[in-house]
PDBML (XML) file of the C-alpha atoms, coordinates in Angstrom:
<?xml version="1.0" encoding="UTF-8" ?>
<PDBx:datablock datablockName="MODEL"
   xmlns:PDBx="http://pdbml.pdb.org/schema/pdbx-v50.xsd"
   xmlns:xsi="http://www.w3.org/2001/XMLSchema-instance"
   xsi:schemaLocation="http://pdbml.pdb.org/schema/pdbx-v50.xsd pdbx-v50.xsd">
   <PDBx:atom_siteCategory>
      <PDBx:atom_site id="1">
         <PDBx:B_iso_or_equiv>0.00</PDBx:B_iso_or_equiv>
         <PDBx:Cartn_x>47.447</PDBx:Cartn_x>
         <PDBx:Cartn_y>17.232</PDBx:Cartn_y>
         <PDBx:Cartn_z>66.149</PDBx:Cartn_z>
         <PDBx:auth_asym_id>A</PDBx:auth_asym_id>
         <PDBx:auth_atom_id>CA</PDBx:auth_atom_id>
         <PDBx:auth_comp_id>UNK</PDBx:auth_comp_id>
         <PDBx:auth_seq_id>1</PDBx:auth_seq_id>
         <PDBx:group_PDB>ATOM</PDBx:group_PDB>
         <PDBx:label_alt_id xsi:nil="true" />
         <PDBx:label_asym_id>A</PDBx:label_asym_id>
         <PDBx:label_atom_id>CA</PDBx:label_atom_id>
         <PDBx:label_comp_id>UNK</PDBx:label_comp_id>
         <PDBx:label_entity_id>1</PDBx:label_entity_id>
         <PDBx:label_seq_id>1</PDBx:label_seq_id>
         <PDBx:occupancy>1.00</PDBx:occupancy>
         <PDBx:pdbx_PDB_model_num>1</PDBx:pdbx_PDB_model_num>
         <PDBx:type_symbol>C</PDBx:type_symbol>
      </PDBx:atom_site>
      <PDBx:atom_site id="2">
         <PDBx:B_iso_or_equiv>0.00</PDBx:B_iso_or_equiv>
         <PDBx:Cartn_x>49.389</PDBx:Cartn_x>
         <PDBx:Cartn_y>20.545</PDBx:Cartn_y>
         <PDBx:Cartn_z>64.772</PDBx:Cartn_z>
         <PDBx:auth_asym_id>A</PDBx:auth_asym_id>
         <PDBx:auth_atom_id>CA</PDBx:auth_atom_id>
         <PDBx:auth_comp_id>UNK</PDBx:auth_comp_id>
         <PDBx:auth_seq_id>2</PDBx:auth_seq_id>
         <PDBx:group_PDB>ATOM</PDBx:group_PDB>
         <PDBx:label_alt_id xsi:nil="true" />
         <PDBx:label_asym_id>A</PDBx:label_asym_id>
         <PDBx:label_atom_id>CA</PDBx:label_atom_id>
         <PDBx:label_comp_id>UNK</PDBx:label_comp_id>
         <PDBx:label_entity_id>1</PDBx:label_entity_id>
         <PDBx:label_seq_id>2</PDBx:label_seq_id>
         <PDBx:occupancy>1.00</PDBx:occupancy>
         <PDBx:pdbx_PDB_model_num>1</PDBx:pdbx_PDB_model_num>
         <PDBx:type_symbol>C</PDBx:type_symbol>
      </PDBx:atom_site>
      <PDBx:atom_site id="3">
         <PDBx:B_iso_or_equiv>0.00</PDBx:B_iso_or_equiv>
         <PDBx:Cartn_x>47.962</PDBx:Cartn_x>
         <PDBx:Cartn_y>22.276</PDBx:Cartn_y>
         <PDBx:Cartn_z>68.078</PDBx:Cartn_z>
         <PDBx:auth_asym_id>A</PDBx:auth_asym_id>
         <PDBx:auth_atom_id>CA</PDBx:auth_atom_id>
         <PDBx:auth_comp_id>UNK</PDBx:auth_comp_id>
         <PDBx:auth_seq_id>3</PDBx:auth_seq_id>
         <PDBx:group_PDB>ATOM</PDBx:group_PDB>
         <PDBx:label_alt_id xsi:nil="true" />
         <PDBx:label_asym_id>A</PDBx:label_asym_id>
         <PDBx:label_atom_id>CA</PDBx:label_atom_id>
         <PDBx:label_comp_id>UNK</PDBx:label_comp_id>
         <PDBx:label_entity_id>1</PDBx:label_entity_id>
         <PDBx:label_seq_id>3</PDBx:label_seq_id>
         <PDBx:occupancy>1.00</PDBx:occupancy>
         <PDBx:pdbx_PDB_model_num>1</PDBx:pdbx_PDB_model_num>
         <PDBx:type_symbol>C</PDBx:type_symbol>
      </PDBx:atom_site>
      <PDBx:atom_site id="4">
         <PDBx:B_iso_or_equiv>0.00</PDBx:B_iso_or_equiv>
         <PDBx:Cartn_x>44.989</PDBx:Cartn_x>
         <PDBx:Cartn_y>24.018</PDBx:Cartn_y>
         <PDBx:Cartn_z>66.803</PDBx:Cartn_z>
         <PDBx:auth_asym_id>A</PDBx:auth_asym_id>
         <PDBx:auth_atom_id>CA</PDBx:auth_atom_id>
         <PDBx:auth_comp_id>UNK</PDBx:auth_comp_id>
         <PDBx:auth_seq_id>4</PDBx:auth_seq_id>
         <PDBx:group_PDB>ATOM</PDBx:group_PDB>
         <PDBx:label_alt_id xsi:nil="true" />
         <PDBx:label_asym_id>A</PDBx:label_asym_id>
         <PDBx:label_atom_id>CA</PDBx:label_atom_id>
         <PDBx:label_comp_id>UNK</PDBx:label_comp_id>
         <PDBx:label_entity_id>1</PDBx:label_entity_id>
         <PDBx:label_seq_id>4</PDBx:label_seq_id>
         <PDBx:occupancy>1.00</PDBx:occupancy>
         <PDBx:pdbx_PDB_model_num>1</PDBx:pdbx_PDB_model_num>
         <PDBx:type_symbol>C</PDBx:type_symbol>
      </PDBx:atom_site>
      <PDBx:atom_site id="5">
         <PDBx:B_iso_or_equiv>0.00</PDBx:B_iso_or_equiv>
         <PDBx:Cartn_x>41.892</PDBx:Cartn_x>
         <PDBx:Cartn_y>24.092</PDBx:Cartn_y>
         <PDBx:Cartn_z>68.825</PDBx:Cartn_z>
         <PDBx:auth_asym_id>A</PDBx:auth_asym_id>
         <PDBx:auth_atom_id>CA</PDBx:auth_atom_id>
         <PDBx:auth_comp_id>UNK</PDBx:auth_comp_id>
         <PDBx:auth_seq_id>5</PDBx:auth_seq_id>
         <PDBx:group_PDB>ATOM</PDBx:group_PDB>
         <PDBx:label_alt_id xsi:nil="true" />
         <PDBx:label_asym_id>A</PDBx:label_asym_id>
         <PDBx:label_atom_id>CA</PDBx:label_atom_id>
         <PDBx:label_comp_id>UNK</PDBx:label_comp_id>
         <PDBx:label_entity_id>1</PDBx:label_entity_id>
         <PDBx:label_seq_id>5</PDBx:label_seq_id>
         <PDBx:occupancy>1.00</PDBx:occupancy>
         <PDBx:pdbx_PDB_model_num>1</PDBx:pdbx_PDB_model_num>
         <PDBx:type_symbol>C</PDBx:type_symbol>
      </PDBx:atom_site>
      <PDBx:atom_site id="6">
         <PDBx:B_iso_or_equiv>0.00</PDBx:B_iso_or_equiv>
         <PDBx:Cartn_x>39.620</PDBx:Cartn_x>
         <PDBx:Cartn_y>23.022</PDBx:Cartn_y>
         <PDBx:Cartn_z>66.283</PDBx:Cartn_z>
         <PDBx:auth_asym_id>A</PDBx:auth_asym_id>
         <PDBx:auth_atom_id>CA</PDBx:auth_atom_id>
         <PDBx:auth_comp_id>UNK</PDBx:auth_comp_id>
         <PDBx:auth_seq_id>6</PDBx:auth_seq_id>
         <PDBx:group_PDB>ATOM</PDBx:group_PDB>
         <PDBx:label_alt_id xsi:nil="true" />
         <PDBx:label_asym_id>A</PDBx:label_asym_id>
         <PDBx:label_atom_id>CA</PDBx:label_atom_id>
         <PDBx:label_comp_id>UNK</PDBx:label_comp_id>
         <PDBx:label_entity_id>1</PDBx:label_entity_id>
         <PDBx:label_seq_id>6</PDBx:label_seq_id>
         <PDBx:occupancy>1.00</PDBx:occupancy>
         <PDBx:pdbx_PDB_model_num>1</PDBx:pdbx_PDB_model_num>
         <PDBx:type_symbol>C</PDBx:type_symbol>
      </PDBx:atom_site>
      <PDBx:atom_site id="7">
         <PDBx:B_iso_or_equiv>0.00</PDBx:B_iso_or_equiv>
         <PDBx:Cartn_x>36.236</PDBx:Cartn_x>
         <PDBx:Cartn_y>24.276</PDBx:Cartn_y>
         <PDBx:Cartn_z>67.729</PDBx:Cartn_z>
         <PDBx:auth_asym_id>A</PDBx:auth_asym_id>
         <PDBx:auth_atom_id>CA</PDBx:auth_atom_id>
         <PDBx:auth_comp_id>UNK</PDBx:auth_comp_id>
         <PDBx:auth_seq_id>7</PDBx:auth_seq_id>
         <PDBx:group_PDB>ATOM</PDBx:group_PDB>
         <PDBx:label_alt_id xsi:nil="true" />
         <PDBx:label_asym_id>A</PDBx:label_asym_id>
         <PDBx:label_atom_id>CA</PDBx:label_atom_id>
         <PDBx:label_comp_id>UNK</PDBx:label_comp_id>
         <PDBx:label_entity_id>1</PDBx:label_entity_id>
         <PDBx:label_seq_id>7</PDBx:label_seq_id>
         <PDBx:occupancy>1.00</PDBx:occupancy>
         <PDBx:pdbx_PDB_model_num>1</PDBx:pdbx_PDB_model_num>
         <PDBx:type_symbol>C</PDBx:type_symbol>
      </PDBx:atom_site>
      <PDBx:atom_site id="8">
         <PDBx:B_iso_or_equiv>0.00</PDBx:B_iso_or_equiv>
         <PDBx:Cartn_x>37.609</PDBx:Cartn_x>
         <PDBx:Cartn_y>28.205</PDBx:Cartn_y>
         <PDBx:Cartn_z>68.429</PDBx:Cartn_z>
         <PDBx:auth_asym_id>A</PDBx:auth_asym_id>
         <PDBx:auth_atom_id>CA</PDBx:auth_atom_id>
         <PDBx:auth_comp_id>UNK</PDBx:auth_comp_id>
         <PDBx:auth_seq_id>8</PDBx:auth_seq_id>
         <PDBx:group_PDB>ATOM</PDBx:group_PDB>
         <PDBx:label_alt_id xsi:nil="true" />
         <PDBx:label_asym_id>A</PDBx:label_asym_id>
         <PDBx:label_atom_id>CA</PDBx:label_atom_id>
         <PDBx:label_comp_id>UNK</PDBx:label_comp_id>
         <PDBx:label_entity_id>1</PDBx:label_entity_id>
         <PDBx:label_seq_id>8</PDBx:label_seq_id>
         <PDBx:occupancy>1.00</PDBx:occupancy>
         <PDBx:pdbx_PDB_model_num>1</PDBx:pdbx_PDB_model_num>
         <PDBx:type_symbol>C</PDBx:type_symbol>
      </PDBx:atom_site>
      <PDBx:atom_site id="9">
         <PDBx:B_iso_or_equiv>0.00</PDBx:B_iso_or_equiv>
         <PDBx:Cartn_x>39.136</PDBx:Cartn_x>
         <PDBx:Cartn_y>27.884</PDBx:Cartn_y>
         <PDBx:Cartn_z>64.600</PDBx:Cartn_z>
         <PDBx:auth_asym_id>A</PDBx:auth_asym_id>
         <PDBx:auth_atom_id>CA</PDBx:auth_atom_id>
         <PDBx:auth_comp_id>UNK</PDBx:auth_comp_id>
         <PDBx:auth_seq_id>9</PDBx:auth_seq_id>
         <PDBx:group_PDB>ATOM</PDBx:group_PDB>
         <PDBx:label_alt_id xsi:nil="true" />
         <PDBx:label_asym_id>A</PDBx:label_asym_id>
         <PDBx:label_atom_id>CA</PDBx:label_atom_id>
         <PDBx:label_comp_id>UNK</PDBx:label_comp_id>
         <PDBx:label_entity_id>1</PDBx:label_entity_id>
         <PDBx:label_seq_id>9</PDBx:label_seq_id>
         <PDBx:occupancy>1.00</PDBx:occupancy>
         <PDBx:pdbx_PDB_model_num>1</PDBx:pdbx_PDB_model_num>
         <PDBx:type_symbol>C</PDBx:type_symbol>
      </PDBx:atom_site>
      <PDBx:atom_site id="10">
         <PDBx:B_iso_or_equiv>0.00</PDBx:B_iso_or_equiv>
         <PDBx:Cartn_x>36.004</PDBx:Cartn_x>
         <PDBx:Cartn_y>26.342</PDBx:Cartn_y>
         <PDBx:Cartn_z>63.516</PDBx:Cartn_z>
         <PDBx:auth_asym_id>A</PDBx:auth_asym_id>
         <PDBx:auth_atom_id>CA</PDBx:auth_atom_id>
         <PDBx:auth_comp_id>UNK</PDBx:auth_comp_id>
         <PDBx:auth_seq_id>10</PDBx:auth_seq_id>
         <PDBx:group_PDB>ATOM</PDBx:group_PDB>
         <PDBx:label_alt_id xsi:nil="true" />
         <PDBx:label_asym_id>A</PDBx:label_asym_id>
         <PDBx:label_atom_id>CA</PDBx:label_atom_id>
         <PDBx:label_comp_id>UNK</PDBx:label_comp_id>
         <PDBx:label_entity_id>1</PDBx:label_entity_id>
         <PDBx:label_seq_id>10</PDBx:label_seq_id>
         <PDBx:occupancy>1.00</PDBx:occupancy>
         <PDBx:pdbx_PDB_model_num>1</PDBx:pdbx_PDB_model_num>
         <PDBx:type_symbol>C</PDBx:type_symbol>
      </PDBx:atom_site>
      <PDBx:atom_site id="11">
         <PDBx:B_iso_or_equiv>0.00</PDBx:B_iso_or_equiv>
         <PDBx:Cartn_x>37.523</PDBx:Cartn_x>
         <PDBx:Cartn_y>23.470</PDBx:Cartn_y>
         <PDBx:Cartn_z>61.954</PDBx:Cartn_z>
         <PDBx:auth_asym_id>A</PDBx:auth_asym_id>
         <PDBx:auth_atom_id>CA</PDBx:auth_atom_id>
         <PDBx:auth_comp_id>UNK</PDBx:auth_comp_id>
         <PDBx:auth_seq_id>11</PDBx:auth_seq_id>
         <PDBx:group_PDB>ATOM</PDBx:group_PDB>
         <PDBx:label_alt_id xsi:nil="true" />
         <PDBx:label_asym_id>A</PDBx:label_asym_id>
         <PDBx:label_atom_id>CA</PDBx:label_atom_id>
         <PDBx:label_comp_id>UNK</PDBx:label_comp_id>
         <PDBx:label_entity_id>1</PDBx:label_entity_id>
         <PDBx:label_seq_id>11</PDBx:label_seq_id>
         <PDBx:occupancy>1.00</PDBx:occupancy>
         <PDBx:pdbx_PDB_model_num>1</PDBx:pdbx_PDB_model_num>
         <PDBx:type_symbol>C</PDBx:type_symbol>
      </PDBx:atom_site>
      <PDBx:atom_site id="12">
         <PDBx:B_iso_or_equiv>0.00</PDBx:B_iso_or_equiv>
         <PDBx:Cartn_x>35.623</PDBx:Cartn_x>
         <PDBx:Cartn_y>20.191</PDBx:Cartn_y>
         <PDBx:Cartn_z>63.193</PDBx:Cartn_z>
         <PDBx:auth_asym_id>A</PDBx:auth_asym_id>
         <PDBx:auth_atom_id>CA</PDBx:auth_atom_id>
         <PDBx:auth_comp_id>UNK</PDBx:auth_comp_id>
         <PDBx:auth_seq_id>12</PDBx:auth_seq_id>
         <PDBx:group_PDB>ATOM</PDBx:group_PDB>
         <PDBx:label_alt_id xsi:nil="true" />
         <PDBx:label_asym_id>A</PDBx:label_asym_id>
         <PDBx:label_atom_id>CA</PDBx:label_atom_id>
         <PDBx:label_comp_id>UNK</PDBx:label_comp_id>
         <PDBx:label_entity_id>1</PDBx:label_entity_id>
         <PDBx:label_seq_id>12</PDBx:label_seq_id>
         <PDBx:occupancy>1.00</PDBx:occupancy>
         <PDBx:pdbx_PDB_model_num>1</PDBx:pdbx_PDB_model_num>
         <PDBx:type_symbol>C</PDBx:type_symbol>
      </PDBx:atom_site>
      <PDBx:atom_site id="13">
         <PDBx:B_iso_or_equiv>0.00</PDBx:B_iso_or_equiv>
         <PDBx:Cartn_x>34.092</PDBx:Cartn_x>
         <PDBx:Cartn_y>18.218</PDBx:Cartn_y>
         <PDBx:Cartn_z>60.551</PDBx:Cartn_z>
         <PDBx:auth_asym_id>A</PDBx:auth_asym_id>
         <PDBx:auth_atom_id>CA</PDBx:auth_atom_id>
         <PDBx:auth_comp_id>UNK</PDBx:auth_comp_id>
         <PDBx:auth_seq_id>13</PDBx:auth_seq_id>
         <PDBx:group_PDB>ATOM</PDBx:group_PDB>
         <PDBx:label_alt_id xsi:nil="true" />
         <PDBx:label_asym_id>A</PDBx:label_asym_id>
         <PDBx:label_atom_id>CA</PDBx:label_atom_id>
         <PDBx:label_comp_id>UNK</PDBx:label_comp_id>
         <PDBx:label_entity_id>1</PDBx:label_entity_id>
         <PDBx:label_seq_id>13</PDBx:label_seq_id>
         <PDBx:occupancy>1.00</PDBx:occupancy>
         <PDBx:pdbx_PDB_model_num>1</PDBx:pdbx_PDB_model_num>
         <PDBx:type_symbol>C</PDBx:type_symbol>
      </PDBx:atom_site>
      <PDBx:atom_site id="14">
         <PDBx:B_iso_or_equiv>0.00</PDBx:B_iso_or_equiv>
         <PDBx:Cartn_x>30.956</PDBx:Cartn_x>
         <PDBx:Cartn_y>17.061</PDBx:Cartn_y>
         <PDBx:Cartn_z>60.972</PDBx:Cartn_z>
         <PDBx:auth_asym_id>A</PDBx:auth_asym_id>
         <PDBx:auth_atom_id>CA</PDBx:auth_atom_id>
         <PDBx:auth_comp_id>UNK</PDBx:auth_comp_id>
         <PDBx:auth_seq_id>14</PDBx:auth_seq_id>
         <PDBx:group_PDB>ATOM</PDBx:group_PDB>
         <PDBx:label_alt_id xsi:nil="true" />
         <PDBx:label_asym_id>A</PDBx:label_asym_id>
         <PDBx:label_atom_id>CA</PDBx:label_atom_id>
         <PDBx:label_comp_id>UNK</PDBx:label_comp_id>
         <PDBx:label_entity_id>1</PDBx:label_entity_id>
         <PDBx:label_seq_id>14</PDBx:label_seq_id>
         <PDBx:occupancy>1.00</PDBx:occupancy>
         <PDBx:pdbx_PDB_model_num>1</PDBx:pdbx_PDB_model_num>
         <PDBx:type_symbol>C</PDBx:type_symbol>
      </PDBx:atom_site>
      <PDBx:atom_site id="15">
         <PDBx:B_iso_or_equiv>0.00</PDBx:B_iso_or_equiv>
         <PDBx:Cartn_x>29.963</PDBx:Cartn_x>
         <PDBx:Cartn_y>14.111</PDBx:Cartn_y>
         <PDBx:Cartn_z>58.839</PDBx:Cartn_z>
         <PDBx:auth_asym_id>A</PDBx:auth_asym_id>
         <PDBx:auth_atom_id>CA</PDBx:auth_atom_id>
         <PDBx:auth_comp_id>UNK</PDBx:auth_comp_id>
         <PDBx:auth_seq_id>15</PDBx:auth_seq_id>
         <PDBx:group_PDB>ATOM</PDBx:group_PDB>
         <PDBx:label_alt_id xsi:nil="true" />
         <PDBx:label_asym_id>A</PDBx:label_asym_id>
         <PDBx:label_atom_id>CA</PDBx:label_atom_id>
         <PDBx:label_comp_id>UNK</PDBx:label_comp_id>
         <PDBx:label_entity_id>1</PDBx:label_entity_id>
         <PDBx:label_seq_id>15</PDBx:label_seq_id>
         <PDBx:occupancy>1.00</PDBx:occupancy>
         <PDBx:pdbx_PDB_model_num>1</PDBx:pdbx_PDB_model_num>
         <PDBx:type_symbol>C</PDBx:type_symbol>
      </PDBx:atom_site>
      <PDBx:atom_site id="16">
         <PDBx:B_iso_or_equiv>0.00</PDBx:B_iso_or_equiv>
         <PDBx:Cartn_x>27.378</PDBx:Cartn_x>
         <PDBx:Cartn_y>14.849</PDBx:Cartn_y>
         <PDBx:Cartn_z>55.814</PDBx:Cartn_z>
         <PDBx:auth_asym_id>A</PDBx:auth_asym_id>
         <PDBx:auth_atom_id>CA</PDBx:auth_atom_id>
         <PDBx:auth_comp_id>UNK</PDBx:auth_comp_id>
         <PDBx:auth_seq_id>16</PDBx:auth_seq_id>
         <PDBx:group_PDB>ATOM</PDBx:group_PDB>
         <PDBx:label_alt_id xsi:nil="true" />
         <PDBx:label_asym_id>A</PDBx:label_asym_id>
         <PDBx:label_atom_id>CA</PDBx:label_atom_id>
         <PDBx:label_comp_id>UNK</PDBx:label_comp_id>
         <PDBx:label_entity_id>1</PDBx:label_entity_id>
         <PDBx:label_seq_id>16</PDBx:label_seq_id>
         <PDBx:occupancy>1.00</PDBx:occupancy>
         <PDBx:pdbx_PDB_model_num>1</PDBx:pdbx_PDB_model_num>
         <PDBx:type_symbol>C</PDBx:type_symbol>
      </PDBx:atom_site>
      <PDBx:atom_site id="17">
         <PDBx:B_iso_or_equiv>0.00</PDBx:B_iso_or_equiv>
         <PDBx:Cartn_x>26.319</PDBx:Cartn_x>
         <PDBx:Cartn_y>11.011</PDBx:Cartn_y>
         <PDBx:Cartn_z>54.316</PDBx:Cartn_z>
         <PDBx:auth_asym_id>A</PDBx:auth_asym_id>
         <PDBx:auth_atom_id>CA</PDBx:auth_atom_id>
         <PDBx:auth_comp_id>UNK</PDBx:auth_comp_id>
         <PDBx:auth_seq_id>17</PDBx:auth_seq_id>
         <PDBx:group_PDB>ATOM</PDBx:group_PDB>
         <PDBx:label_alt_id xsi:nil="true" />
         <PDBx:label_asym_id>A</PDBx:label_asym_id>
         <PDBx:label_atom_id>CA</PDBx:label_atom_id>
         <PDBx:label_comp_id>UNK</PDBx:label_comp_id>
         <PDBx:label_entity_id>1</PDBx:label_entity_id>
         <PDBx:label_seq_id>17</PDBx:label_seq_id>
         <PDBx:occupancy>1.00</PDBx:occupancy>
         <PDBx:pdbx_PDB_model_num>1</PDBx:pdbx_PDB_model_num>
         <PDBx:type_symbol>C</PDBx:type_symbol>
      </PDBx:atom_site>
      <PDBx:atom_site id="18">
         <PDBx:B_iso_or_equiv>0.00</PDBx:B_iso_or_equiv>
         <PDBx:Cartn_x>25.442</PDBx:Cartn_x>
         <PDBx:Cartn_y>11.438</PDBx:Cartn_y>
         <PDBx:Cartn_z>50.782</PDBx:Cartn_z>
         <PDBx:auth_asym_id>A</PDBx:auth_asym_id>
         <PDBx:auth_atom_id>CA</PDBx:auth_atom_id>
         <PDBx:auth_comp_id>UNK</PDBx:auth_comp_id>
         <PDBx:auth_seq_id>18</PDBx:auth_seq_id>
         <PDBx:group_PDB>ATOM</PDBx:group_PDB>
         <PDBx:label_alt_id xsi:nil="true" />
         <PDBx:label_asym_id>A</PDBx:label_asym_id>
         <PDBx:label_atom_id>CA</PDBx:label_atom_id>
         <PDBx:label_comp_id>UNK</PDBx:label_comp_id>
         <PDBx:label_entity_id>1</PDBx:label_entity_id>
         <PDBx:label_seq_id>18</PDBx:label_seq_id>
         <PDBx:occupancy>1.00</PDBx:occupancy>
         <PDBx:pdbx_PDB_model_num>1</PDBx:pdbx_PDB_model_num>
         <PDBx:type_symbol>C</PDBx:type_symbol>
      </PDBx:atom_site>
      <PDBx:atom_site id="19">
         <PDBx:B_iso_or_equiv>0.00</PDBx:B_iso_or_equiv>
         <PDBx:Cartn_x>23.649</PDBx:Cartn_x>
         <PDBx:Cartn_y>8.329</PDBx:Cartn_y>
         <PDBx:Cartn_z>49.431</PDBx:Cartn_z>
         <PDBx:auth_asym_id>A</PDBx:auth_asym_id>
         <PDBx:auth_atom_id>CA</PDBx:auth_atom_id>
         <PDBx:auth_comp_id>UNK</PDBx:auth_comp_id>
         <PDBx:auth_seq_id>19</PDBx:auth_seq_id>
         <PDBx:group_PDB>ATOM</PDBx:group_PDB>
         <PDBx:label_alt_id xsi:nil="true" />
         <PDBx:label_asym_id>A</PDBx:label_asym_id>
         <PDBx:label_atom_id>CA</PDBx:label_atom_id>
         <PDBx:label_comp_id>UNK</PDBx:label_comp_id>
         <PDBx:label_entity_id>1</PDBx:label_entity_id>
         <PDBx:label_seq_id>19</PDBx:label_seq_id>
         <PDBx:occupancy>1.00</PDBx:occupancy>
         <PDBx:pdbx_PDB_model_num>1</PDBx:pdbx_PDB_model_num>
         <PDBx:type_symbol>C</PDBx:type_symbol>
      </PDBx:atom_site>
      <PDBx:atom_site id="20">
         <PDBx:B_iso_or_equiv>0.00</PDBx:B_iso_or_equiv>
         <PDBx:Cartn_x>22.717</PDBx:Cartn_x>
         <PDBx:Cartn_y>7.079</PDBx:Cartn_y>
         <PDBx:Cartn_z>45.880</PDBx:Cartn_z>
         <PDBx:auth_asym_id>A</PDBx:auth_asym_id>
         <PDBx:auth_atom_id>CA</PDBx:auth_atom_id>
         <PDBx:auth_comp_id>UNK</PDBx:auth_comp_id>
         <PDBx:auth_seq_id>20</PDBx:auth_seq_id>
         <PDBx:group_PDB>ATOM</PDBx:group_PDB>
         <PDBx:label_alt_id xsi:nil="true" />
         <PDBx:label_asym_id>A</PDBx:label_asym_id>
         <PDBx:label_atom_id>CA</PDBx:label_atom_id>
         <PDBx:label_comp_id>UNK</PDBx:label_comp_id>
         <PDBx:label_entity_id>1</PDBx:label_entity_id>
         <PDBx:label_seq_id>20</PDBx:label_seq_id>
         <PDBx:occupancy>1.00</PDBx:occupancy>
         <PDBx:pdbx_PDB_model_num>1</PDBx:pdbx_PDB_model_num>
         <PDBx:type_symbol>C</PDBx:type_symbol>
      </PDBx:atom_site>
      <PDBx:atom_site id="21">
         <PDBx:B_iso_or_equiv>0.00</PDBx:B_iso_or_equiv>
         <PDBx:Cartn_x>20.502</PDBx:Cartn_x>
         <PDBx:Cartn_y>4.315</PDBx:Cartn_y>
         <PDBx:Cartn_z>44.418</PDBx:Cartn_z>
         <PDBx:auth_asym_id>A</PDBx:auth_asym_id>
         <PDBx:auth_atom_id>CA</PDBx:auth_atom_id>
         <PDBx:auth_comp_id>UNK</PDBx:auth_comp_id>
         <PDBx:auth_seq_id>21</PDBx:auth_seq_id>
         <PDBx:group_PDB>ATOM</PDBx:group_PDB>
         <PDBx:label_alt_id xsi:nil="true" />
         <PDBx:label_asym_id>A</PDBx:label_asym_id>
         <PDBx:label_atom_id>CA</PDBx:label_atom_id>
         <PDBx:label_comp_id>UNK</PDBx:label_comp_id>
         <PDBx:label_entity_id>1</PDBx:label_entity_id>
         <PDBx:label_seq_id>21</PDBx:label_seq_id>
         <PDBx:occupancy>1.00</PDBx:occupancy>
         <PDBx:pdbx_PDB_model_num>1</PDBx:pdbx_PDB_model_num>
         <PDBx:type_symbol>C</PDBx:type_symbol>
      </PDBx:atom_site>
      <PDBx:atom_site id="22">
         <PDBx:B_iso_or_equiv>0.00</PDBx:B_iso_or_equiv>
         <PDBx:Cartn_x>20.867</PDBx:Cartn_x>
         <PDBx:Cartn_y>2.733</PDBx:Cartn_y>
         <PDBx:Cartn_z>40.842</PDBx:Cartn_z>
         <PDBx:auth_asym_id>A</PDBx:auth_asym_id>
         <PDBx:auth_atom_id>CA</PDBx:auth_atom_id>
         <PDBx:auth_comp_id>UNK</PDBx:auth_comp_id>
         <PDBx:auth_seq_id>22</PDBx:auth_seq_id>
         <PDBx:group_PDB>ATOM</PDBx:group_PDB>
         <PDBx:label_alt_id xsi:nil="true" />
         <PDBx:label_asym_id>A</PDBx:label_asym_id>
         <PDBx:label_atom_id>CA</PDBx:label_atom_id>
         <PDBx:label_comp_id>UNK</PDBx:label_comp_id>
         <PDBx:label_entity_id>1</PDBx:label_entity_id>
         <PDBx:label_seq_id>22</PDBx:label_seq_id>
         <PDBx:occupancy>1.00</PDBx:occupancy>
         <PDBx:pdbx_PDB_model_num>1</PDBx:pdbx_PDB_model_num>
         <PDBx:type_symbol>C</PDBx:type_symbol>
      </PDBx:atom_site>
      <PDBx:atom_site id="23">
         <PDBx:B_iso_or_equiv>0.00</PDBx:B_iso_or_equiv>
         <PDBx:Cartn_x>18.233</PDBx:Cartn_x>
         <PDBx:Cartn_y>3.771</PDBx:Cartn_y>
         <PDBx:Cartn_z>38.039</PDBx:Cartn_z>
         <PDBx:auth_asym_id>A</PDBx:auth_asym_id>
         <PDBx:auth_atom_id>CA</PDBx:auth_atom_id>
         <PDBx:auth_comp_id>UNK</PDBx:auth_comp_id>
         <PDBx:auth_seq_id>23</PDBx:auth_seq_id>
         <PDBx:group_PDB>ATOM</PDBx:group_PDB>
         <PDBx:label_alt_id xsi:nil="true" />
         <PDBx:label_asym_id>A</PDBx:label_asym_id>
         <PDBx:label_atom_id>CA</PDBx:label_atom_id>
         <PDBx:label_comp_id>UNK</PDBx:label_comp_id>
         <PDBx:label_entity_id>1</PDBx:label_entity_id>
         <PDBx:label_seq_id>23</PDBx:label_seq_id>
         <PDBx:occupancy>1.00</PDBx:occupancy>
         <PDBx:pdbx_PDB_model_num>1</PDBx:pdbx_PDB_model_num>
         <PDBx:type_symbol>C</PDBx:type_symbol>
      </PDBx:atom_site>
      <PDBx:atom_site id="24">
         <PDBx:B_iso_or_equiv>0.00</PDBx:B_iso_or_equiv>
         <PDBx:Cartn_x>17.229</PDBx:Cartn_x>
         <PDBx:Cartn_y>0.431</PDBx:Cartn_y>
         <PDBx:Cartn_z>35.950</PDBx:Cartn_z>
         <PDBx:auth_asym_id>A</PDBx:auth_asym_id>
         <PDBx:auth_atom_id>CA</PDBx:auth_atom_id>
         <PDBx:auth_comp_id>UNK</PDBx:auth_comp_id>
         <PDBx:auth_seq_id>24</PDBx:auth_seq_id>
         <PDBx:group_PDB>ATOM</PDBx:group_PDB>
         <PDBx:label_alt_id xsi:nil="true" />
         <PDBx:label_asym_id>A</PDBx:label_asym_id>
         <PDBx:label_atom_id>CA</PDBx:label_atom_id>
         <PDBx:label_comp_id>UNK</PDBx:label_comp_id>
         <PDBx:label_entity_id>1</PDBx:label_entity_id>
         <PDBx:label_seq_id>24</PDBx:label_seq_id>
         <PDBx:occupancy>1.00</PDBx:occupancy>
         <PDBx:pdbx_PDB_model_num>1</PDBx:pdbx_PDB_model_num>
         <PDBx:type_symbol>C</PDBx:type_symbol>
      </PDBx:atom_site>
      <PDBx:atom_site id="25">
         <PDBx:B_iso_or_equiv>0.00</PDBx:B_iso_or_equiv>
         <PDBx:Cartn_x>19.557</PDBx:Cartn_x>
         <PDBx:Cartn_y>-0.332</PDBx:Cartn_y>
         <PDBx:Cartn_z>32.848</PDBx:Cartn_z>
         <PDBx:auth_asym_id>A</PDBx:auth_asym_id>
         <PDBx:auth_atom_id>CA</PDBx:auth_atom_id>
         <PDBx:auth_comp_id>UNK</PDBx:auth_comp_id>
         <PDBx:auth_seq_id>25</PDBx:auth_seq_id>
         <PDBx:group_PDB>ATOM</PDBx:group_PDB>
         <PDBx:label_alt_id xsi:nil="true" />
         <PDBx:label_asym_id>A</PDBx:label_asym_id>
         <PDBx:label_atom_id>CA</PDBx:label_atom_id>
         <PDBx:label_comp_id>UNK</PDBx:label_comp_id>
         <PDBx:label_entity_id>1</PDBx:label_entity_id>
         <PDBx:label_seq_id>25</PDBx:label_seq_id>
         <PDBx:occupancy>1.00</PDBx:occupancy>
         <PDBx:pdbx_PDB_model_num>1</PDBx:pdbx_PDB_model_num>
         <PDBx:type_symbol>C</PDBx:type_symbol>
      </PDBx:atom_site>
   </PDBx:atom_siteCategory>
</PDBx:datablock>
């Protein structure tokens, strides 16, 4: 939105999921 080309700056962010599952009480 500022004007920056975000692929030449090498600011696109790509999306890294991170996922978690409960250990039993």
């Amino acid at each position: 939105l500022a004007g920056i080309d975000i692929d030449e700056a090498g600011y696109r962010i790509n999306y890294c999921k991170g996922e978690f599952f409960s250990l039993a009480a």
